[in-house]
C-alpha atoms as a PDB file:
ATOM      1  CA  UNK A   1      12.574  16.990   0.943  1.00  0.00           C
ATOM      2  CA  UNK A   2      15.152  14.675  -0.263  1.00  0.00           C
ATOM      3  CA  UNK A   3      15.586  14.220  -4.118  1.00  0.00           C
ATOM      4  CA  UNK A   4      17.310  10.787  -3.583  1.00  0.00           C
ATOM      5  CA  UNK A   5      14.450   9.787  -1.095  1.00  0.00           C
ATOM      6  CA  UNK A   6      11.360  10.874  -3.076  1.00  0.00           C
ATOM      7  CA  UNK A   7      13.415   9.272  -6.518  1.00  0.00           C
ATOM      8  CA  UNK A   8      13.618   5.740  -4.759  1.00  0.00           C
ATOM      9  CA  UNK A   9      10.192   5.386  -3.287  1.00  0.00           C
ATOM     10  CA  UNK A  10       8.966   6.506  -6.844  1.00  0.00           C
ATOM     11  CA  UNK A  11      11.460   3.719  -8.158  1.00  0.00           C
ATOM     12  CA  UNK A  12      10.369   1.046  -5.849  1.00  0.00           C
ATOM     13  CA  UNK A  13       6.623   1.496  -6.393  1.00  0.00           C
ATOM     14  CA  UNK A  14       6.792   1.668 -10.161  1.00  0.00           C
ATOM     15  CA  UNK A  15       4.134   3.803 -10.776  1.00  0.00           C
ATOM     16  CA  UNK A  16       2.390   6.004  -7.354  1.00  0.00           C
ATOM     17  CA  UNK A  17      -0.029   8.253  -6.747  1.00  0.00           C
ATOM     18  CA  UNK A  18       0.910  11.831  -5.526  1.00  0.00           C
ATOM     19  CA  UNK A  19      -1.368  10.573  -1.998  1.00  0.00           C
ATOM     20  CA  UNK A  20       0.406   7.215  -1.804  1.00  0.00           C
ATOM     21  CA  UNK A  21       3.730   8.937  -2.532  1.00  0.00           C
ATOM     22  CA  UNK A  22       2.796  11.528   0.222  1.00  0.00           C
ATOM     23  CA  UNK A  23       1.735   8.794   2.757  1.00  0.00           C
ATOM     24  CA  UNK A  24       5.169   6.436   2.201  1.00  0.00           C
ATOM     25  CA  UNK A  25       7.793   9.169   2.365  1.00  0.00           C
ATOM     26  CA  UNK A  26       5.717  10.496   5.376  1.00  0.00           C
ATOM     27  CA  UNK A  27       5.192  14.668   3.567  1.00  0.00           C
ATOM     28  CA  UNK A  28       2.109  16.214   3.299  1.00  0.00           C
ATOM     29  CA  UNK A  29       0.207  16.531   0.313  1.00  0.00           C
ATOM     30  CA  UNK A  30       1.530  19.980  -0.569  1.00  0.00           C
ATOM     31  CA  UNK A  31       4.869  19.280   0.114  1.00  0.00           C
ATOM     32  CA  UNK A  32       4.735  16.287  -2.496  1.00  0.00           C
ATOM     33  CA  UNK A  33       2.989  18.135  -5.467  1.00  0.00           C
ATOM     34  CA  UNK A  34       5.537  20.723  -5.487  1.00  0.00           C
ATOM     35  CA  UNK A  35       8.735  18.351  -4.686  1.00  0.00           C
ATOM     36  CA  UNK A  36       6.713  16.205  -8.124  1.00  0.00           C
ATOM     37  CA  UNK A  37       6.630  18.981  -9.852  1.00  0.00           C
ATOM     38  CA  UNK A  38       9.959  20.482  -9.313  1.00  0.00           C
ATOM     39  CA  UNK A  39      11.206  16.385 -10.359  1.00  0.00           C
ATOM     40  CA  UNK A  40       9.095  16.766 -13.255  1.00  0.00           C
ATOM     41  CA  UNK A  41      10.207  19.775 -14.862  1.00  0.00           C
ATOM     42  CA  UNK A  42      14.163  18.773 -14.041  1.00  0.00           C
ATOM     43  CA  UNK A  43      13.004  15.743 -16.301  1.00  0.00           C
ATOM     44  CA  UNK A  44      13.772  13.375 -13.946  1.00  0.00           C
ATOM     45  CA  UNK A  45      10.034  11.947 -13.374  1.00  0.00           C
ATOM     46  CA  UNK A  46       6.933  11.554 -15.684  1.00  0.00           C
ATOM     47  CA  UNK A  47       3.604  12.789 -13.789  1.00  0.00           C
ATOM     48  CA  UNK A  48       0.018  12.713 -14.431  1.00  0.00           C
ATOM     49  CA  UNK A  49      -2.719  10.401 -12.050  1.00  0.00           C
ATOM     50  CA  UNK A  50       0.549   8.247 -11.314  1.00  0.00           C
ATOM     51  CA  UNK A  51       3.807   9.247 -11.196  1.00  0.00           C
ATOM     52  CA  UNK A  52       6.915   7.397 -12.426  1.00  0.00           C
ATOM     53  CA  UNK A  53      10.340   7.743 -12.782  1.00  0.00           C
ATOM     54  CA  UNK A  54      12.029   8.548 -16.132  1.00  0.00           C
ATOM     55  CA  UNK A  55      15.189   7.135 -17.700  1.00  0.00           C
ATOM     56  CA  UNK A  56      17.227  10.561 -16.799  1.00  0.00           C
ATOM     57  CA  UNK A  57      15.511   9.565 -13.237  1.00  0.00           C
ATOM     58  CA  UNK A  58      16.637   6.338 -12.945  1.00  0.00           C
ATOM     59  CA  UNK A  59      20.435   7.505 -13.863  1.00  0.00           C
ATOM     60  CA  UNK A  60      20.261  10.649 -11.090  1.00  0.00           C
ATOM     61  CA  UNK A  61      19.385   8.199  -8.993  1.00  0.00           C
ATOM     62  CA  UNK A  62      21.599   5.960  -9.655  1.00  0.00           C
ATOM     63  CA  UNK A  63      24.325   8.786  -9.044  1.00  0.00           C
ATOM     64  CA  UNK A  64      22.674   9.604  -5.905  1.00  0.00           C
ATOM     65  CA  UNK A  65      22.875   5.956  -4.563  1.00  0.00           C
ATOM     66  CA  UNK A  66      26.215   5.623  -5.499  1.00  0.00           C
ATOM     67  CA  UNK A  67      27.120   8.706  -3.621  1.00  0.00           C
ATOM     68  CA  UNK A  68      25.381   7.387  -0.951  1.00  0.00           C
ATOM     69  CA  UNK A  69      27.054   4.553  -0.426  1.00  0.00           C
ATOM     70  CA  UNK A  70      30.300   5.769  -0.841  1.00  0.00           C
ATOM     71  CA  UNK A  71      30.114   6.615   3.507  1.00  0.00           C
ATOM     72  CA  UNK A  72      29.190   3.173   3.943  1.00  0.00           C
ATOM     73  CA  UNK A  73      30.866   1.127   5.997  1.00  0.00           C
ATOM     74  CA  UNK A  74      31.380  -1.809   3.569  1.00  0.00           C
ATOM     75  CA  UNK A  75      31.802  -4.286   6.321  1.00  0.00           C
ATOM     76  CA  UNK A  76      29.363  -2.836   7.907  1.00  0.00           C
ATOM     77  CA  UNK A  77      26.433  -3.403   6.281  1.00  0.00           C
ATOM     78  CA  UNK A  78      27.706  -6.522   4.585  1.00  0.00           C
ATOM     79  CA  UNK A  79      27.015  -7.953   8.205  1.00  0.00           C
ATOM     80  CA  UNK A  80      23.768  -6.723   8.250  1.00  0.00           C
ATOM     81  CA  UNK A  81      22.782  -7.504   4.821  1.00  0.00           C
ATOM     82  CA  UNK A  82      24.029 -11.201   6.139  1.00  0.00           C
ATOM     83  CA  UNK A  83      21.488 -11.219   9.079  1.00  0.00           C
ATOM     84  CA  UNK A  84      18.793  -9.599   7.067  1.00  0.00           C
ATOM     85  CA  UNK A  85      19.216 -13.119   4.687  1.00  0.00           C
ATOM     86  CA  UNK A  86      18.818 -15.126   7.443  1.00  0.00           C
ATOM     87  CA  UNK A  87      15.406 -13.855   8.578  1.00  0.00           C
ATOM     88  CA  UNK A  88      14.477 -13.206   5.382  1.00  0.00           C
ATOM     89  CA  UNK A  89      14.303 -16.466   4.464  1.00  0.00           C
ATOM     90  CA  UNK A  90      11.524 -17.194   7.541  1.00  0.00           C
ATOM     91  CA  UNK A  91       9.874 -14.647   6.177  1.00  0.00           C
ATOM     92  CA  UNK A  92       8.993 -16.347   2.895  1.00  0.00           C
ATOM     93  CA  UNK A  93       8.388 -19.372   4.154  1.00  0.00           C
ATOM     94  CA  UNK A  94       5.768 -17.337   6.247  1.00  0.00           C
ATOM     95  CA  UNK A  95       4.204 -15.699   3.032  1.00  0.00           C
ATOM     96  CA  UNK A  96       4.037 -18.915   1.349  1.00  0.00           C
ATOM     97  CA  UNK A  97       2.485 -20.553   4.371  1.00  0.00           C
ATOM     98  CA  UNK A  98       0.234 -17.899   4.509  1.00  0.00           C
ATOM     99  CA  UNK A  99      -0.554 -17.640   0.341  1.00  0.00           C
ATOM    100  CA  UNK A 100      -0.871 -21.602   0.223  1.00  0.00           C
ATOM    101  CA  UNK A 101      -2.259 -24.040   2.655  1.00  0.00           C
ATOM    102  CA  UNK A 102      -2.130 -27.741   2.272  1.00  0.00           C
ATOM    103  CA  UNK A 103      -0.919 -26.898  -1.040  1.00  0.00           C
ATOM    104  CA  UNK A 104      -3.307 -24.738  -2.540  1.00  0.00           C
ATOM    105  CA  UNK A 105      -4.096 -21.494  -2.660  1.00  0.00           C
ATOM    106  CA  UNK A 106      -5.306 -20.452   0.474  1.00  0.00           C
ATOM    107  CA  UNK A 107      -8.882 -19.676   0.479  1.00  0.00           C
ATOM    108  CA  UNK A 108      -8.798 -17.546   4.010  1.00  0.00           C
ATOM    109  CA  UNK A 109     -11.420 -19.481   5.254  1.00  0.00           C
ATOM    110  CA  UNK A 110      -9.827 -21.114   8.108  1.00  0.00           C
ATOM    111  CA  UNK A 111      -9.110 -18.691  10.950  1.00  0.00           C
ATOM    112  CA  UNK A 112      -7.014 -20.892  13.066  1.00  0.00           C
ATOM    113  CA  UNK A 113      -4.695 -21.453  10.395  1.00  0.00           C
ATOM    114  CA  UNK A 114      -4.538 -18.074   9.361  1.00  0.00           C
ATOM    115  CA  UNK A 115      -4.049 -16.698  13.337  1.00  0.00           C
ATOM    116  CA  UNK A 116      -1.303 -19.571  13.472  1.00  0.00           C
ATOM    117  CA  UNK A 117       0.191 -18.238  10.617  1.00  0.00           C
ATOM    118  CA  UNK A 118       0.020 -14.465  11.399  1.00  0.00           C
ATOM    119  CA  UNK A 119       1.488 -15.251  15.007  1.00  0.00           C
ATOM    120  CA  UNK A 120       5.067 -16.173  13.873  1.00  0.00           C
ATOM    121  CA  UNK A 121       5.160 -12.548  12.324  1.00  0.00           C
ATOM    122  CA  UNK A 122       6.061 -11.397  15.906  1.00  0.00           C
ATOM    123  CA  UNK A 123       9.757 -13.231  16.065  1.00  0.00           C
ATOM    124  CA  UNK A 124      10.179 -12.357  13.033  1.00  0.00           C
ATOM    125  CA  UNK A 125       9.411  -8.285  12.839  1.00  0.00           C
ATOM    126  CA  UNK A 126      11.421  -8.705  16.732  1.00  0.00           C
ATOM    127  CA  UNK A 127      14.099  -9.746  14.706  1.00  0.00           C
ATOM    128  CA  UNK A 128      14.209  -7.163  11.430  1.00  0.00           C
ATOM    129  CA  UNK A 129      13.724  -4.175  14.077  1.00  0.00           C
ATOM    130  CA  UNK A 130      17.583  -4.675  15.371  1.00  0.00           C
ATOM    131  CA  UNK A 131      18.597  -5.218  11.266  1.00  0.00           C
ATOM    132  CA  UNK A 132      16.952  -1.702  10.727  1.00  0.00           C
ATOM    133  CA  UNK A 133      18.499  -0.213  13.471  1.00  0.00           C
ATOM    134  CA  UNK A 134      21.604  -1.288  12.015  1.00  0.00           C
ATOM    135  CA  UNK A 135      21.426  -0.682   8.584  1.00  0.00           C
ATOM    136  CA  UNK A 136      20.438   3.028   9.771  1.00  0.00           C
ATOM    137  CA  UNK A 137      23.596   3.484  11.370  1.00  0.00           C
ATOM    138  CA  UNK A 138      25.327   3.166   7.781  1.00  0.00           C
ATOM    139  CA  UNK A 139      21.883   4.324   5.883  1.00  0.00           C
ATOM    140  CA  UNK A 140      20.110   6.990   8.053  1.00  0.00           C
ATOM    141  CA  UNK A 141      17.221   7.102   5.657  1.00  0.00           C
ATOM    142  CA  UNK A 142      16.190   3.591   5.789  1.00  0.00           C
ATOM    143  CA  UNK A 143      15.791   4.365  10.243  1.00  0.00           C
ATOM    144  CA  UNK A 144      11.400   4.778   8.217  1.00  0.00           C
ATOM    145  CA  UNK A 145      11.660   1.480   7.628  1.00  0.00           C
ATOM    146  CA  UNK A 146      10.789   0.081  11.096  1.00  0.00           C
ATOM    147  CA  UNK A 147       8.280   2.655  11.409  1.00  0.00           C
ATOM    148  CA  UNK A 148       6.553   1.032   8.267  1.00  0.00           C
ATOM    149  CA  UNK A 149       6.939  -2.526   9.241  1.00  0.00           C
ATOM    150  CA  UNK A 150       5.398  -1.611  12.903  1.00  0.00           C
ATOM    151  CA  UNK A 151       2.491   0.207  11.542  1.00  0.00           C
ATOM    152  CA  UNK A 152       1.326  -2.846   9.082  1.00  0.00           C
ATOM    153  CA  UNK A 153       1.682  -5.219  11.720  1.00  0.00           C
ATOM    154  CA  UNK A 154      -0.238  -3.076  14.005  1.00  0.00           C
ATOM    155  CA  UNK A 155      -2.998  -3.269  11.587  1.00  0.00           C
ATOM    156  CA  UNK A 156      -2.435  -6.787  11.310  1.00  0.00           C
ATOM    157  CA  UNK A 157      -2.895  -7.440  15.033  1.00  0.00           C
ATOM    158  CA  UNK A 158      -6.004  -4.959  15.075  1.00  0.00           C
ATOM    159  CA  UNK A 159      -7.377  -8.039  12.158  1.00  0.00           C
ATOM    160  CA  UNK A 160      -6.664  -6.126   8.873  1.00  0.00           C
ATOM    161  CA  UNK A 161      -5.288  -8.826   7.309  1.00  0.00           C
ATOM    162  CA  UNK A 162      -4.952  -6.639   4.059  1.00  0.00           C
ATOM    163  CA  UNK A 163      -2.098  -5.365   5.173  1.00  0.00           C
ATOM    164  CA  UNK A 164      -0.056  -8.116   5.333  1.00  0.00           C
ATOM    165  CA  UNK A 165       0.647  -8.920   1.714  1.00  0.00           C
ATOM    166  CA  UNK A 166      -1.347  -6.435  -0.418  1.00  0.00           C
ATOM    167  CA  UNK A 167       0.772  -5.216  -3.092  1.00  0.00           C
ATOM    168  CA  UNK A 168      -0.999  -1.383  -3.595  1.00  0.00           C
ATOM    169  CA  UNK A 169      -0.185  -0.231  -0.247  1.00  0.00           C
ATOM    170  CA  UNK A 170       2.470  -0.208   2.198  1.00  0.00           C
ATOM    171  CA  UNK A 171       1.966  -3.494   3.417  1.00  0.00           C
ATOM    172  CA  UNK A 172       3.968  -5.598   5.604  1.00  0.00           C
ATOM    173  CA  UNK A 173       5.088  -7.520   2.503  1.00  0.00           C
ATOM    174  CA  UNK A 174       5.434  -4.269   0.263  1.00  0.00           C
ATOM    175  CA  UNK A 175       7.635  -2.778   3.380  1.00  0.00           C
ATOM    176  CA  UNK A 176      10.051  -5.949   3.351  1.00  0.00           C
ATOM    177  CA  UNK A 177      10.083  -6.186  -0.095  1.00  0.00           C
ATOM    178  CA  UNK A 178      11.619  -2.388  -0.410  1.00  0.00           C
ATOM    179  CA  UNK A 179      14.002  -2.639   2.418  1.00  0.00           C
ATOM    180  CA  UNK A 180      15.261  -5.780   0.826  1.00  0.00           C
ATOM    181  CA  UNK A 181      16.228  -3.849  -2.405  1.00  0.00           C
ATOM    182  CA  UNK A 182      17.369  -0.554  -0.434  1.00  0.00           C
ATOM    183  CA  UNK A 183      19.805  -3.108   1.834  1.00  0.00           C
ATOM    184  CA  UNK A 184      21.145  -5.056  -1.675  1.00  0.00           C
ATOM    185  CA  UNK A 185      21.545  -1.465  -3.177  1.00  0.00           C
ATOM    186  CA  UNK A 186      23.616  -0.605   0.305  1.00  0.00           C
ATOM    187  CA  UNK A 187      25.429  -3.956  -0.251  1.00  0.00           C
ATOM    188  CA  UNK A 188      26.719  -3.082  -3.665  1.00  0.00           C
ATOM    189  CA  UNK A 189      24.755  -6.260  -5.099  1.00  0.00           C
ATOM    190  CA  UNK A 190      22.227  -7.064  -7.523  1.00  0.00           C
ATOM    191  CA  UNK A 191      18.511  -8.567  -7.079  1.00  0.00           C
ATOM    192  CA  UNK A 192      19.890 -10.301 -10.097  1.00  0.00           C
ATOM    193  CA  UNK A 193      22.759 -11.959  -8.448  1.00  0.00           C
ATOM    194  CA  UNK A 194      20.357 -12.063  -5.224  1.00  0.00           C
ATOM    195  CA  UNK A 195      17.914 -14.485  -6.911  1.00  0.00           C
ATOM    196  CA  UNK A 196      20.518 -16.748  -8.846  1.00  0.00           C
ATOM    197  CA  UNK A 197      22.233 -17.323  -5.698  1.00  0.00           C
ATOM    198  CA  UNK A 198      18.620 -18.067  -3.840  1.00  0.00           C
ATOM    199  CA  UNK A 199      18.603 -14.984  -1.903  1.00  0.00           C
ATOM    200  CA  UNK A 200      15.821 -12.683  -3.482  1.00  0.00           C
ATOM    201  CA  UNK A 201      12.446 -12.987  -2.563  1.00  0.00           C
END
């Protein structure tokens, strides 16, 4: 299993549980405790119930990224980091349509509303699908991605609404959020600079 792909899904969940861990990289449950502890005894993660990375972590990775992108096409995926901020910006006016209504919070308790709401997720994830597909051309790795957005909206359309913005799981939110920072980390930019120039979510 990859080092650079089990550091970065441990970096973009903060803190994860061996099973969560397991069930976002797509590994069994064997395959993750010994990849954890292997990580663990190089020093490069802290495990217990959670695991986490650790500030010799965060620098391999960093390493590993920056290899990584060094056999991008710079071009490349600076054209598909551009479309990505184009839908991307639908996309949060969907969450906050979806968080808020009339200008409060949104109590859930109107289903029209909700399945009007819900229903504009379908351009949208029609559009991100081609964006992954791209971005996997210069990134192999992130090709999961799609997978990850079609199964939460699949459970969205099956009426789990959970797992449209719940932030434990690999919800359709959690998913965008993630491939957001894997395509600014591709881009050679910054959430940082992202947000300042209105472009982070």
């Amino acid at each position: 299993m990859s080092e650079l792909k089990t550091l970065q899904a441990i970096r973009l969940k903060g803190r994860v549980s061996p099973a969560d861990l397991a069930a976002t990289v797509g590994e069994d449950a064997a395959t993750i405790a010994a990849t954890i502890e292997g990580l663990s005894e190089a020093g490069l993660v802290i495990a217990g119930a959670t695991v986490r990375i650790s500030p010799e972590g965060r620098e391999r990775l960093a390493a590993l990224l920056l290899e990584e992108r060094s056999k991008v096409d710079p071009a490349a995926i600076a054209a598909v980091y551009e479309k990505f901020r184009g839908v991307n910006a639908d996309f949060k006016a969907l969450v906050t349509d979806w968080q808020l209504k009339d200008g409060e919070p949104n109590a859930h308790d109107d289903a029209d509303y909700d399945a009007a709401v819900l229903a504009r997720l379908d351009a949208i994830h029609a559009q991100v699908l081609p964006i992954v597909a791209a971005a996997a051309i210069e990134v192999p790795r992130l090709t999961a991605y799609a997978d990850k957005l079609s199964s939460a909206a699949t459970k969205l359309k099956g009426g789990e609404t959970l797992w449209f913005t719940r932030p434990i799981i690999d919800s359709y939110h959690t998913v965008w959020f993630e491939l957001h920072e894997e395509l600014i980390l591709a881009a050679g930019l910054t959430r940082e600079a992202e947000a300042k120039a209105g472009h982070a979510e």
